[in-house]
PDB file of N, CA and C in Angstrom:
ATOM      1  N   UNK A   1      90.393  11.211 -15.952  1.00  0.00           N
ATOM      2  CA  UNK A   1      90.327  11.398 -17.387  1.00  0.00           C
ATOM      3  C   UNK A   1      89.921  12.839 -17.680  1.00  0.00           C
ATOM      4  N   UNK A   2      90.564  13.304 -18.912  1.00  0.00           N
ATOM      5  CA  UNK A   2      90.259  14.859 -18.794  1.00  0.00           C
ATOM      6  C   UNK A   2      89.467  14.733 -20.239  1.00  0.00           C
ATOM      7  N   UNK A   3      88.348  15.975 -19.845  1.00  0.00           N
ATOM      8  CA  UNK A   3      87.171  15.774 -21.010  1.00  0.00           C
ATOM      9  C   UNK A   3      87.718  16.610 -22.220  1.00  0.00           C
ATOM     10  N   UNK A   4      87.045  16.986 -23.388  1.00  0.00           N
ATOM     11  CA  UNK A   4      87.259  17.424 -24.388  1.00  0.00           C
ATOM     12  C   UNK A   4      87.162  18.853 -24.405  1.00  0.00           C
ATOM     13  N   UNK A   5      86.522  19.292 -23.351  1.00  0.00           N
ATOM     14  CA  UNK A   5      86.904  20.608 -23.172  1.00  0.00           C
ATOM     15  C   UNK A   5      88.547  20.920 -22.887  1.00  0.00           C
ATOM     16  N   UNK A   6      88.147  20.195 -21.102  1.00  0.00           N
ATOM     17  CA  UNK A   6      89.640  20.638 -21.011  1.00  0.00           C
ATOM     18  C   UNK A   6      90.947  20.732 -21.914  1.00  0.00           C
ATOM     19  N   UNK A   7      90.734  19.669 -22.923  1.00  0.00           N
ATOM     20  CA  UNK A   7      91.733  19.243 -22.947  1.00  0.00           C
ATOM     21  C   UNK A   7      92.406  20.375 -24.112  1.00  0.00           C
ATOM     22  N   UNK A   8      90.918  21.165 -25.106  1.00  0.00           N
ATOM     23  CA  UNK A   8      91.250  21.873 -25.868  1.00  0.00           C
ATOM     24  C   UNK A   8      91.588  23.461 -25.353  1.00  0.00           C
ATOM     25  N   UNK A   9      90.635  23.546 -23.793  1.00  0.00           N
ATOM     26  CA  UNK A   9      91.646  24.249 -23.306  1.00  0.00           C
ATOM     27  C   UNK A   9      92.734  24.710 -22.936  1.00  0.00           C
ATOM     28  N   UNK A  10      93.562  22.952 -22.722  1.00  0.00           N
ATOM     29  CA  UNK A  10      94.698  23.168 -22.079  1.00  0.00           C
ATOM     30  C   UNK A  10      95.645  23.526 -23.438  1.00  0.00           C
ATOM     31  N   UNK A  11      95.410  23.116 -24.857  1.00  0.00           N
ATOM     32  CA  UNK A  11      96.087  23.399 -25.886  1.00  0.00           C
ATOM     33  C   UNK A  11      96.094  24.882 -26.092  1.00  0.00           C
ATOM     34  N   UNK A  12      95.118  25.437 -26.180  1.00  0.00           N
ATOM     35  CA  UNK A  12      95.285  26.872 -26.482  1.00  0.00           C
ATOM     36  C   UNK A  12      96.024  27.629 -25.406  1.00  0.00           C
ATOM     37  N   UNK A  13      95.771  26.968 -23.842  1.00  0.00           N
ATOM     38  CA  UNK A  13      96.703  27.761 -23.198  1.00  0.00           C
ATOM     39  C   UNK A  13      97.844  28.061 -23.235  1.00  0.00           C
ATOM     40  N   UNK A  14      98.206  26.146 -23.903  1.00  0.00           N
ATOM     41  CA  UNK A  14      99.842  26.233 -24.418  1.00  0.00           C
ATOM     42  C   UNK A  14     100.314  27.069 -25.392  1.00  0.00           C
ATOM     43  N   UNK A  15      99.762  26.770 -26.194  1.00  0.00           N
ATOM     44  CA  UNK A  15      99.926  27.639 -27.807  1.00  0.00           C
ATOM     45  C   UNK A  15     100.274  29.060 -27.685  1.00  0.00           C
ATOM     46  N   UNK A  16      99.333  30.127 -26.736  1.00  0.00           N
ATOM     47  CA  UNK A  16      99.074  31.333 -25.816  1.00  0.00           C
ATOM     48  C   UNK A  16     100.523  31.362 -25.420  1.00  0.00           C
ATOM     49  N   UNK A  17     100.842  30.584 -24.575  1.00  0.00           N
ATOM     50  CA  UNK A  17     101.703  30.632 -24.092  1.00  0.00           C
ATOM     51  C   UNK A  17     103.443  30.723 -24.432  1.00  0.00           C
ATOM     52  N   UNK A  18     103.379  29.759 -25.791  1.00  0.00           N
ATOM     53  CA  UNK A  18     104.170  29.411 -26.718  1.00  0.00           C
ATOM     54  C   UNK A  18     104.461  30.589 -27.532  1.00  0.00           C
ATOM     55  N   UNK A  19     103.190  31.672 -28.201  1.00  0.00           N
ATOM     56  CA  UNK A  19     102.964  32.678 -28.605  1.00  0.00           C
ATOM     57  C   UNK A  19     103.397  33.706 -28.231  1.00  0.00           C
ATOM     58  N   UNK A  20     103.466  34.207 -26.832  1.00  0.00           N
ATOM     59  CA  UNK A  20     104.234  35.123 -25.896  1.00  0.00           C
ATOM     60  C   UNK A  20     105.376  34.968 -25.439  1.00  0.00           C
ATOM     61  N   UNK A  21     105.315  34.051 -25.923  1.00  0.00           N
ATOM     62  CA  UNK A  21     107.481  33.654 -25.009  1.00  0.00           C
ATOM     63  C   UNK A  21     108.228  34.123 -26.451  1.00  0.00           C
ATOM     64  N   UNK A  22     108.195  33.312 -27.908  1.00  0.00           N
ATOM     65  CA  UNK A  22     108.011  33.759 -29.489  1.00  0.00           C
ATOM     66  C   UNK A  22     108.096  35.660 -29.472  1.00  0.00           C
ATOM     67  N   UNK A  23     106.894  36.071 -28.988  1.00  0.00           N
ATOM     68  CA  UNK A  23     106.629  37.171 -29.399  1.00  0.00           C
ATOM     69  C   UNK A  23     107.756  37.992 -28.850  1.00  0.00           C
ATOM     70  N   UNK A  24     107.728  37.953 -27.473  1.00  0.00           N
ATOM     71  CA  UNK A  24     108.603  38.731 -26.276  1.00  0.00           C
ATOM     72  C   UNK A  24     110.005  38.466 -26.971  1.00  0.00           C
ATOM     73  N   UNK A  25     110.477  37.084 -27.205  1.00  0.00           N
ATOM     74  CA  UNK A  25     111.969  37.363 -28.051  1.00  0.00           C
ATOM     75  C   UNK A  25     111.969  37.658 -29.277  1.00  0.00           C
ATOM     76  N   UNK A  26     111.030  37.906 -29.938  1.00  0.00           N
ATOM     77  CA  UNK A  26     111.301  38.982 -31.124  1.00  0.00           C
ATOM     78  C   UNK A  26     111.055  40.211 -30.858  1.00  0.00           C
ATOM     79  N   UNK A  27     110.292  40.796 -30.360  1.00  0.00           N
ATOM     80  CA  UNK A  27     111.024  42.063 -29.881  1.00  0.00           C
ATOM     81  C   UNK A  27     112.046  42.271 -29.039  1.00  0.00           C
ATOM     82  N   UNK A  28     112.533  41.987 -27.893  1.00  0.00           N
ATOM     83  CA  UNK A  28     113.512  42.206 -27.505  1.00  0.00           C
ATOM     84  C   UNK A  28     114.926  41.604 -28.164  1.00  0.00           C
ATOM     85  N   UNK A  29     114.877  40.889 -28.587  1.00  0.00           N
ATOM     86  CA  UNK A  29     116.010  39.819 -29.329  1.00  0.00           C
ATOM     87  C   UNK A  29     115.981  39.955 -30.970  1.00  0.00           C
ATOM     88  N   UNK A  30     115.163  40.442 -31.356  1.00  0.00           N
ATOM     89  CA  UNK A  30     115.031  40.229 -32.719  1.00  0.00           C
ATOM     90  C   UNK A  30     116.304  39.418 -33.542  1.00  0.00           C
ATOM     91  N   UNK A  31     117.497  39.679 -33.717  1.00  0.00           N
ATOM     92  CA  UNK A  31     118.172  39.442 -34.563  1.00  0.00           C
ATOM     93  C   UNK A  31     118.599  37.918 -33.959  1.00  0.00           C
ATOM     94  N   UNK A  32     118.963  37.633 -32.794  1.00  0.00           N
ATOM     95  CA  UNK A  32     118.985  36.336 -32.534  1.00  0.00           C
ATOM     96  C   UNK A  32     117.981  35.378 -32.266  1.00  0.00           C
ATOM     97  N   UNK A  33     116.779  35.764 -32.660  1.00  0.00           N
ATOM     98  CA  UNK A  33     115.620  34.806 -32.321  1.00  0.00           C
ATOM     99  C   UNK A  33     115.671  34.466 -33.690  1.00  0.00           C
ATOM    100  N   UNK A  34     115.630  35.739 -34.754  1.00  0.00           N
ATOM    101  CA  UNK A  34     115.006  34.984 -35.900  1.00  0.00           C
ATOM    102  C   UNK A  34     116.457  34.499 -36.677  1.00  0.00           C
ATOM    103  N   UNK A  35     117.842  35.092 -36.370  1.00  0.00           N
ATOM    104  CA  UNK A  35     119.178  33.872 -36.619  1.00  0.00           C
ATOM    105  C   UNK A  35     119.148  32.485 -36.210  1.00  0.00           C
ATOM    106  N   UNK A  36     118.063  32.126 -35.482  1.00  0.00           N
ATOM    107  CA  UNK A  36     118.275  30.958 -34.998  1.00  0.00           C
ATOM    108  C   UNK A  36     117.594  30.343 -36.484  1.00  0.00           C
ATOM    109  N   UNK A  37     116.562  31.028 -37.072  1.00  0.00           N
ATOM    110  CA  UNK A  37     115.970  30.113 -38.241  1.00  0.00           C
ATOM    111  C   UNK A  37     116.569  30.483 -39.389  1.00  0.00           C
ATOM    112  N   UNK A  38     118.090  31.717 -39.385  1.00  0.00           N
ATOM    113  CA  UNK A  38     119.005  31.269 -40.467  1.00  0.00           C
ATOM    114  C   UNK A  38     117.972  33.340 -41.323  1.00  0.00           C
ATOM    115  N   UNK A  39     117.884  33.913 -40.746  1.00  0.00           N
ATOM    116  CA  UNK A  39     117.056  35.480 -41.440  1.00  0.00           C
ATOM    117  C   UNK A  39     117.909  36.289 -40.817  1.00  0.00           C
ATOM    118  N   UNK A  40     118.240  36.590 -42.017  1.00  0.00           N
ATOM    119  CA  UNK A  40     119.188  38.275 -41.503  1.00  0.00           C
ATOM    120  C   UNK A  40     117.893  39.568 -41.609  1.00  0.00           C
ATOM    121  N   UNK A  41     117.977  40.207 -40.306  1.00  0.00           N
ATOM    122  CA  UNK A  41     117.356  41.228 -40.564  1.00  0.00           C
ATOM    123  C   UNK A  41     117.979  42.357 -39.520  1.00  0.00           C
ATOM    124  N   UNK A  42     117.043  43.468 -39.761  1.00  0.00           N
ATOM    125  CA  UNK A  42     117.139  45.021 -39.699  1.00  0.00           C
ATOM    126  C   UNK A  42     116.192  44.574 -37.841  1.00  0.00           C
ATOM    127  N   UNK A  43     117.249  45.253 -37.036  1.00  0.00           N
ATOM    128  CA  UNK A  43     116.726  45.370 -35.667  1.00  0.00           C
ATOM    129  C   UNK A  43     115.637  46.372 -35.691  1.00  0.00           C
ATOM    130  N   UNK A  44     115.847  47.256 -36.057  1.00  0.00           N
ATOM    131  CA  UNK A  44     114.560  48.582 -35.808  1.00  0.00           C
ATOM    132  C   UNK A  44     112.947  47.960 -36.284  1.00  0.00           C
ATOM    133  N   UNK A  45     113.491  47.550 -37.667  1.00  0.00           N
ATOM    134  CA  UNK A  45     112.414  47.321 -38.477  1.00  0.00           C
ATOM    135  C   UNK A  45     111.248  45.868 -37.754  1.00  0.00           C
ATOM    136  N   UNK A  46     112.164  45.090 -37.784  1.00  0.00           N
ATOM    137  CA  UNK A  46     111.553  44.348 -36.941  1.00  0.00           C
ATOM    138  C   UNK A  46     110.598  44.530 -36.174  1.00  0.00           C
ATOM    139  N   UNK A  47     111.285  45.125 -34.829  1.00  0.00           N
ATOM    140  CA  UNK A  47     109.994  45.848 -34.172  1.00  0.00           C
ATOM    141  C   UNK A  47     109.341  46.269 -33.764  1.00  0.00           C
ATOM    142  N   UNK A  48     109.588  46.906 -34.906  1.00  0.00           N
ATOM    143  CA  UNK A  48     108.724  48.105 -35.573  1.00  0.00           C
ATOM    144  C   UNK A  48     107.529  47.390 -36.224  1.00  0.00           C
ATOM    145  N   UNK A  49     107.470  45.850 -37.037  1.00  0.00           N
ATOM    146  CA  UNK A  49     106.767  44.899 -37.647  1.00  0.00           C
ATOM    147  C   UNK A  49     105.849  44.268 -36.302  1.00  0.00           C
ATOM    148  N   UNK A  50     106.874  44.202 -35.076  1.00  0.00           N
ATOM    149  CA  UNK A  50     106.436  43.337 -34.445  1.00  0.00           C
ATOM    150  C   UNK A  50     105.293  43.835 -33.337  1.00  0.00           C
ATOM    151  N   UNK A  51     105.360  45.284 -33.431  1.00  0.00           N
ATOM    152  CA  UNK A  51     104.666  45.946 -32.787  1.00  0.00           C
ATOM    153  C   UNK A  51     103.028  46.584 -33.282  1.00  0.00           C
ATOM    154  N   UNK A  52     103.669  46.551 -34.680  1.00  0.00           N
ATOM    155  CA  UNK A  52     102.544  47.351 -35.808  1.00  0.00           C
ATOM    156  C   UNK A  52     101.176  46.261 -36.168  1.00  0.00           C
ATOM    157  N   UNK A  53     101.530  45.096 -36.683  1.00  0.00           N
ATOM    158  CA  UNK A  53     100.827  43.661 -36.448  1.00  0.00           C
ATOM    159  C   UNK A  53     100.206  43.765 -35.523  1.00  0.00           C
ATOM    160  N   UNK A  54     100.100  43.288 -34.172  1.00  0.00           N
ATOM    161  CA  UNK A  54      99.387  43.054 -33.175  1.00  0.00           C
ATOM    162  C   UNK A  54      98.582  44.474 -32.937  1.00  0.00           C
ATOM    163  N   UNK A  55      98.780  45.471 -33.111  1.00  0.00           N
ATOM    164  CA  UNK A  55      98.113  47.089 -32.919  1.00  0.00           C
ATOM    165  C   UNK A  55      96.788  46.822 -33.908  1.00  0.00           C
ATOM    166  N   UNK A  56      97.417  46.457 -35.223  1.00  0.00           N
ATOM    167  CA  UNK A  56      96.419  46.078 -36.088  1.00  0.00           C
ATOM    168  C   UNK A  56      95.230  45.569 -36.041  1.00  0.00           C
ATOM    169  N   UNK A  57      95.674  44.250 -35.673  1.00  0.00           N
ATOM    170  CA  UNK A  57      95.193  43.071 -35.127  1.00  0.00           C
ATOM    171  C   UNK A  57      94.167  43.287 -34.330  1.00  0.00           C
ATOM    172  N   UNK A  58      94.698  44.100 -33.294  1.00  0.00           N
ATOM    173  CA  UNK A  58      93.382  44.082 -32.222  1.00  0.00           C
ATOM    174  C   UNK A  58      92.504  45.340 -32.503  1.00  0.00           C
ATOM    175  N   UNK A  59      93.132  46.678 -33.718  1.00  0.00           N
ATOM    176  CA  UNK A  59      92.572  47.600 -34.343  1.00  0.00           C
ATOM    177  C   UNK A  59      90.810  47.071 -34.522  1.00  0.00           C
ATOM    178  N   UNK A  60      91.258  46.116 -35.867  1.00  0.00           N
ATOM    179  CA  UNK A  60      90.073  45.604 -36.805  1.00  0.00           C
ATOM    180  C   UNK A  60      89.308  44.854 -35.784  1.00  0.00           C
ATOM    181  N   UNK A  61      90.115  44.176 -34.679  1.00  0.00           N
ATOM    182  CA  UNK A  61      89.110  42.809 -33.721  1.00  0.00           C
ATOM    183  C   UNK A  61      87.996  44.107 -33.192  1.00  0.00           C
ATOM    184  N   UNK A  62      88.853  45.406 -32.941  1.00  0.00           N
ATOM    185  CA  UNK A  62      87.639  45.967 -31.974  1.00  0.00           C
ATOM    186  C   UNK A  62      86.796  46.425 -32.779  1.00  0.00           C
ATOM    187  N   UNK A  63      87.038  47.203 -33.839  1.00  0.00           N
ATOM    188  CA  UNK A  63      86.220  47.660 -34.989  1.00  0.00           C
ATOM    189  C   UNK A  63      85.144  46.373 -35.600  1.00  0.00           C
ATOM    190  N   UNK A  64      85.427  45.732 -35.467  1.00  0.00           N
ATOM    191  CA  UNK A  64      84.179  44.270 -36.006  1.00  0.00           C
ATOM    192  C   UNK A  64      83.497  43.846 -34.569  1.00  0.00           C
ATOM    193  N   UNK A  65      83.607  43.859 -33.661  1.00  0.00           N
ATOM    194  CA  UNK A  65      83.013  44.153 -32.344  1.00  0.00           C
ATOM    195  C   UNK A  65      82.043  45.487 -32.465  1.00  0.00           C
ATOM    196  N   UNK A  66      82.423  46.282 -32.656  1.00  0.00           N
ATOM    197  CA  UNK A  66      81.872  47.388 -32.606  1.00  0.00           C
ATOM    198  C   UNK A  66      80.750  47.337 -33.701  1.00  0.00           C
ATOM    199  N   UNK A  67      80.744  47.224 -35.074  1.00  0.00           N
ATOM    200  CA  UNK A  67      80.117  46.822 -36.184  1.00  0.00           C
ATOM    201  C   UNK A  67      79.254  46.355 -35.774  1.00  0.00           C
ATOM    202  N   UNK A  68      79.535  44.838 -35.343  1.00  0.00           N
ATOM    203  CA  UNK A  68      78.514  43.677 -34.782  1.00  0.00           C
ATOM    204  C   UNK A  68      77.790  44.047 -33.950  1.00  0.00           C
ATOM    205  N   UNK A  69      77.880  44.879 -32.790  1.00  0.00           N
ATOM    206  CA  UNK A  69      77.105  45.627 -31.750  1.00  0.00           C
ATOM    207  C   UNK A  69      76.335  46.756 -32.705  1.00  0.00           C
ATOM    208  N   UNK A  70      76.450  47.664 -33.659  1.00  0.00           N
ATOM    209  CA  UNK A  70      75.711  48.683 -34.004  1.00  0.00           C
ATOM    210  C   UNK A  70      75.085  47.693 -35.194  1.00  0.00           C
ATOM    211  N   UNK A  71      74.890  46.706 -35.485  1.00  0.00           N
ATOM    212  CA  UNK A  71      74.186  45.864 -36.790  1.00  0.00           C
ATOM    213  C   UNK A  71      73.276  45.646 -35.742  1.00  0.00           C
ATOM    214  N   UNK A  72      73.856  44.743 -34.930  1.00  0.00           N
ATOM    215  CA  UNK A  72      72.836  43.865 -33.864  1.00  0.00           C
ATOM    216  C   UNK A  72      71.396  45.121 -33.646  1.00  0.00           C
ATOM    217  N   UNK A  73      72.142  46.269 -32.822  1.00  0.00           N
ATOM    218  CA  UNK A  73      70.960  47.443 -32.635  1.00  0.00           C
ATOM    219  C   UNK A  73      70.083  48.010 -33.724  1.00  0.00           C
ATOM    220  N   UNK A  74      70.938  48.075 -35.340  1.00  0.00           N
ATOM    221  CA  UNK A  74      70.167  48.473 -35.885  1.00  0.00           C
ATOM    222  C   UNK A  74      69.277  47.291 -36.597  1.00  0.00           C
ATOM    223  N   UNK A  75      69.150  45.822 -36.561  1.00  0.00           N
ATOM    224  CA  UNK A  75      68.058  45.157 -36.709  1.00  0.00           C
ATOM    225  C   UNK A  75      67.583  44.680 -35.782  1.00  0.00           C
ATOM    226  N   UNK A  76      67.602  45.091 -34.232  1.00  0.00           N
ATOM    227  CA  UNK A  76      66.897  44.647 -33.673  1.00  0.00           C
ATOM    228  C   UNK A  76      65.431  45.515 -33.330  1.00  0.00           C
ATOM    229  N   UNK A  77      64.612  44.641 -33.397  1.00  0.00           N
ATOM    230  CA  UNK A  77      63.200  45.599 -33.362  1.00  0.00           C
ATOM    231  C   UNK A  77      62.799  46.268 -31.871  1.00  0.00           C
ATOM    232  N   UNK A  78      62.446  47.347 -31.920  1.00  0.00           N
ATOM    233  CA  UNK A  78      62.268  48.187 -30.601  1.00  0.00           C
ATOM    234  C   UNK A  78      61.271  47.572 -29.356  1.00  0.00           C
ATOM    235  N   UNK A  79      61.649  46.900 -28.411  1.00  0.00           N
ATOM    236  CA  UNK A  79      60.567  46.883 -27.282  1.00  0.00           C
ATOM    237  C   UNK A  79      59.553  47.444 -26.974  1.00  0.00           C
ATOM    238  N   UNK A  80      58.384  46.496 -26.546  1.00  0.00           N
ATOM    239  CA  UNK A  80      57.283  47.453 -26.242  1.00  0.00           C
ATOM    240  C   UNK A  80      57.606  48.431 -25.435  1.00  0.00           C
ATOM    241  N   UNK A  81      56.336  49.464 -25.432  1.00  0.00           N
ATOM    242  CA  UNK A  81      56.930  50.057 -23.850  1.00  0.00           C
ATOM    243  C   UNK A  81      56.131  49.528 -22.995  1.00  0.00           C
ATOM    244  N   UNK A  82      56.416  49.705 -22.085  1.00  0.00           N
ATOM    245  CA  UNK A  82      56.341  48.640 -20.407  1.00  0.00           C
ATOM    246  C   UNK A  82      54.783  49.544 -20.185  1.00  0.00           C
ATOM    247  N   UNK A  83      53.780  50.241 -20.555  1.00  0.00           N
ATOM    248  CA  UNK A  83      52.670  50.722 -20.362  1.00  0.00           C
ATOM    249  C   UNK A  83      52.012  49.823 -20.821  1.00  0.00           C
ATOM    250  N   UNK A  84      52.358  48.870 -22.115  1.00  0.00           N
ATOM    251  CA  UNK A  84      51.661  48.403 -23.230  1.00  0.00           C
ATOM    252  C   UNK A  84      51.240  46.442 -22.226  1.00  0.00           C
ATOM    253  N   UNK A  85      52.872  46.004 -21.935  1.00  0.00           N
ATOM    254  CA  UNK A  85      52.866  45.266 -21.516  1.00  0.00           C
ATOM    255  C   UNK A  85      52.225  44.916 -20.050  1.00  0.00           C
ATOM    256  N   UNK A  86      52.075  46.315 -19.190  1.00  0.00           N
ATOM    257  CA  UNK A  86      51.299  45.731 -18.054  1.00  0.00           C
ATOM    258  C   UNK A  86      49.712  45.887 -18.161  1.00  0.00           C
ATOM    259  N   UNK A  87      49.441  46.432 -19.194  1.00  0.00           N
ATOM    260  CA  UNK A  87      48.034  46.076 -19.647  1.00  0.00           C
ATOM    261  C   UNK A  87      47.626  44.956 -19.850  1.00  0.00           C
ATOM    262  N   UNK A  88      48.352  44.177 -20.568  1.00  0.00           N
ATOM    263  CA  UNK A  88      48.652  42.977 -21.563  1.00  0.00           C
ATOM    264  C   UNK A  88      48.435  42.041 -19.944  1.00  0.00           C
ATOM    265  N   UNK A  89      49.845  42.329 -18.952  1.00  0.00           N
ATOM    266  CA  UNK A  89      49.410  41.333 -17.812  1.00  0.00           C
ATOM    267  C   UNK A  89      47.789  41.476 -16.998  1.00  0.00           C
ATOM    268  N   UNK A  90      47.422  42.898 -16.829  1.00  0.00           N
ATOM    269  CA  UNK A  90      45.777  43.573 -16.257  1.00  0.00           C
ATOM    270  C   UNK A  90      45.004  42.507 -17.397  1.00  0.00           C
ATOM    271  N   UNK A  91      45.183  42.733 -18.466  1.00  0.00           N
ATOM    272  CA  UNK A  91      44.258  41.683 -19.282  1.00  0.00           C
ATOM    273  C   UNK A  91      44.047  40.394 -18.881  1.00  0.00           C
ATOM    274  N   UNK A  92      45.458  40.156 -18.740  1.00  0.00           N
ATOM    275  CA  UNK A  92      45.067  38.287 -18.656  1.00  0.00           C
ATOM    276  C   UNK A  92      44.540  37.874 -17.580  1.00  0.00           C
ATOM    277  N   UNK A  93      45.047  38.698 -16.297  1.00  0.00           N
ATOM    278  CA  UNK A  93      44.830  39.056 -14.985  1.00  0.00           C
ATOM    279  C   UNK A  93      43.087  38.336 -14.405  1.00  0.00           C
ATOM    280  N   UNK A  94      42.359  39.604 -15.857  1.00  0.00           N
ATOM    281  CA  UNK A  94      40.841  39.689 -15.578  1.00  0.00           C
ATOM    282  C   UNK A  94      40.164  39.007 -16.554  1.00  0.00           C
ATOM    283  N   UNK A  95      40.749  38.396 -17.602  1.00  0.00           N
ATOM    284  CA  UNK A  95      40.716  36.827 -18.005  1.00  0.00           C
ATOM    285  C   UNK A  95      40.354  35.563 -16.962  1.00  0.00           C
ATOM    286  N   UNK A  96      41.717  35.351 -16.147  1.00  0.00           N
ATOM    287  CA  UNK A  96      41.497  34.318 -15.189  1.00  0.00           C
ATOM    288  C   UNK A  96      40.607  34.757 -14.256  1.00  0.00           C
ATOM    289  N   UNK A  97      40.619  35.950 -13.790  1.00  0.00           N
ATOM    290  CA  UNK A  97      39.415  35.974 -12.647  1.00  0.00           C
ATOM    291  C   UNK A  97      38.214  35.833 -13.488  1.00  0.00           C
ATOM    292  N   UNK A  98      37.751  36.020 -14.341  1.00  0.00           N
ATOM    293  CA  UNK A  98      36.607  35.640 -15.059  1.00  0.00           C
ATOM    294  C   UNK A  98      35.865  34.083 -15.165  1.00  0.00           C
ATOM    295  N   UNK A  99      37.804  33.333 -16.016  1.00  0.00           N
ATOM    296  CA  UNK A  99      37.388  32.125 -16.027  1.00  0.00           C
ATOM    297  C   UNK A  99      37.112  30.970 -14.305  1.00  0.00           C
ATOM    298  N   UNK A 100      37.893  32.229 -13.478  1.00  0.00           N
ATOM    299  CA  UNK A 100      37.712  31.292 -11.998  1.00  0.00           C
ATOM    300  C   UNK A 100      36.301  31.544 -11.586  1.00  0.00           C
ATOM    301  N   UNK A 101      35.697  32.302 -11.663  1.00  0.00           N
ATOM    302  CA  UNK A 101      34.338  32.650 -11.216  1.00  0.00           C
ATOM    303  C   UNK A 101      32.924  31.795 -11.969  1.00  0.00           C
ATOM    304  N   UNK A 102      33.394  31.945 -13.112  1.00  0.00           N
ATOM    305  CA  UNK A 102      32.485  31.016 -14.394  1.00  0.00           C
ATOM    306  C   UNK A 102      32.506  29.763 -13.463  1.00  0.00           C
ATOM    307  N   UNK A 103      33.773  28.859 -13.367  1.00  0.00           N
ATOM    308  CA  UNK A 103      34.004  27.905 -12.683  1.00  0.00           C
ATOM    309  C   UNK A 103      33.394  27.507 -11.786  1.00  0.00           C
ATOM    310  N   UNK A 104      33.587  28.539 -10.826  1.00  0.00           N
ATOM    311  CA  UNK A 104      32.560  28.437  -9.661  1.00  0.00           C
ATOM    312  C   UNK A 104      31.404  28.655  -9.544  1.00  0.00           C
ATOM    313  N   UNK A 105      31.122  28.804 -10.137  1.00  0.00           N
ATOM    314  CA  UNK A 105      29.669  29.188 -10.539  1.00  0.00           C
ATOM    315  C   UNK A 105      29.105  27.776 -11.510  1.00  0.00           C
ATOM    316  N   UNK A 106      29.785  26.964 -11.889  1.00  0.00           N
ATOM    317  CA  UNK A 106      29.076  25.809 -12.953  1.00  0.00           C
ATOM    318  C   UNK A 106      29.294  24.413 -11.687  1.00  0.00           C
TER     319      UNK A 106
END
């Protein structure tokens, strides 16, 4: 039995897949891929469409990647510095040896 992952994996692979076979004959084929659904068009223009889209596409994907990475940095609050924090461990350090000695001692 295949779980709900897989199974939505295996759809998008298809789809992916379905998507690139589509894509590849409109650019190379243009006029008989999209005659098959009855569209007269202009070979150049095409793609020229078909090329410009996807450039786009992954234009803005990287630019909102990029965004999201310089938002993320500019609200994220600055780390201690590592002087601050191994004090912090020396503290607790001589905490427990304190409370082990008390201990032994009662």
């Amino acid at each position: 039995m295949v779980s709900k992952d897989q199974s939505i994996g295996g759809a998008i692979f298809l789809i992916c897949v379905v998507i690139a076979i589509i894509y590849t004959l409109i650019v190379f084929l243009p006029t008989q891929t999209l005659g098959v659904f009855g569209f007269v068009v202009n070979e150049t223009e095409v793609r020229i469409w078909a090329v410009v889209i996807p450039v786009f596409i992954a234009f803005i994907a990287i630019m909102g990647i990029g965004a999201w990475i310089g938002w993320t940095m500019a609200t994220t609050p600055p780390p201690k510095p590592i002087e601050e924090i191994t004090s912090e461990i020396e503290e607790e350090e001589k905490k427990e040896e304190k409370e082990a000695e008390t201990a032994k001692e009662s």
